[in-house]
Protein backbone atom coordinates (compact mmCIF):
# COMPACT_ATOMS: atom_id res chain seq x y z
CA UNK A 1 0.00 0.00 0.00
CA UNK A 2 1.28 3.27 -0.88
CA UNK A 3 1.13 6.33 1.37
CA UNK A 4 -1.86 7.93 0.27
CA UNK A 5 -4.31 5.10 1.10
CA UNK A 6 -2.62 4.89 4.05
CA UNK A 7 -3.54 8.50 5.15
CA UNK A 8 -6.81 7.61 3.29
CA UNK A 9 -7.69 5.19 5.57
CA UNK A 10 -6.24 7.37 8.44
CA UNK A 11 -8.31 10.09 7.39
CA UNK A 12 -11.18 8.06 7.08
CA UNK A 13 -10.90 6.03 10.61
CA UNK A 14 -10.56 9.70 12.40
CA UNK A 15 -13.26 10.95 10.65
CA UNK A 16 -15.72 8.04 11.67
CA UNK A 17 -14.14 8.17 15.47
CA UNK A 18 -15.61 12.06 15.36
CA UNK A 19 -18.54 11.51 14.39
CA UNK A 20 -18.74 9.15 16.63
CA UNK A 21 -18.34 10.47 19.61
CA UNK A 22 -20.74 13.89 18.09
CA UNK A 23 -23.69 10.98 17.68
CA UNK A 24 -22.80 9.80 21.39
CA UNK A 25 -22.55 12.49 23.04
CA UNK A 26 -25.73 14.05 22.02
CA UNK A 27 -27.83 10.98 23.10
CA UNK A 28 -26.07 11.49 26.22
CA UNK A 29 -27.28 15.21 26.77
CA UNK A 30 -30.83 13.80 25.04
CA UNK A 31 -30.37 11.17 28.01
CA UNK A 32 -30.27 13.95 30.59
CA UNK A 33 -33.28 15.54 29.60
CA UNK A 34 -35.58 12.74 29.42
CA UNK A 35 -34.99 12.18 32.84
CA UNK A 36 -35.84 15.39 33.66
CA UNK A 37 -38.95 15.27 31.42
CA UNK A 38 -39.77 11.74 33.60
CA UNK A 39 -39.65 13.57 36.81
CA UNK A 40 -42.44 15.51 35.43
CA UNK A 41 -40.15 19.28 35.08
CA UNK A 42 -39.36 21.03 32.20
CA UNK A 43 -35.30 20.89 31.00
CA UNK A 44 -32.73 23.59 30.18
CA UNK A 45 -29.51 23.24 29.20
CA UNK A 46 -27.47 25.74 30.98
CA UNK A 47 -24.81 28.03 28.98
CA UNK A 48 -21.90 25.27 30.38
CA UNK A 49 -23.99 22.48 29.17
CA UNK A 50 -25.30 20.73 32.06
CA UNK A 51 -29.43 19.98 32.21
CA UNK A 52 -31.22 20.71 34.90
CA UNK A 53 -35.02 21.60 35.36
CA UNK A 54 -36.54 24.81 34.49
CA UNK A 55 -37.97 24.60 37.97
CA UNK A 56 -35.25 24.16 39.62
CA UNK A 57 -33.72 27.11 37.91
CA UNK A 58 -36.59 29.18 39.51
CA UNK A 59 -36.32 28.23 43.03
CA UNK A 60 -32.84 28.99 42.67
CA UNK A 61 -33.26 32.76 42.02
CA UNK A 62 -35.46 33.65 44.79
């Protein structure tokens, strides 16, 4: 095999890896929030990406 299939498949492999983890981590966040939703509270993702309830939130600031 010459050197450009090699970085080819390189390439390729990385490329899959990143997508990956994109596909993963979003049904982790999506995770999150339906167990907020199953608690029976609304969820927000916060500006540093954690979820918490919209409730919760509220209680918070007064």
């Amino acid at each position: 095999m010459n050197k450009l299939t090699i970085f080819g498949i390189a390439i390729t492999v990385t490329i899959v890896v990143a997508y990956g983890a994109f596909v993963l981590l979003g049904a982790w966040i999506d995770g999150r929030r339906q167990a907020v939703r199953e608690r029976g509270e609304h969820p927000v993702t916060t500006s540093s990406g954690n979820v918490e309830a919209r409730e919760q939130q509220t209680r918070n600031d007064d």
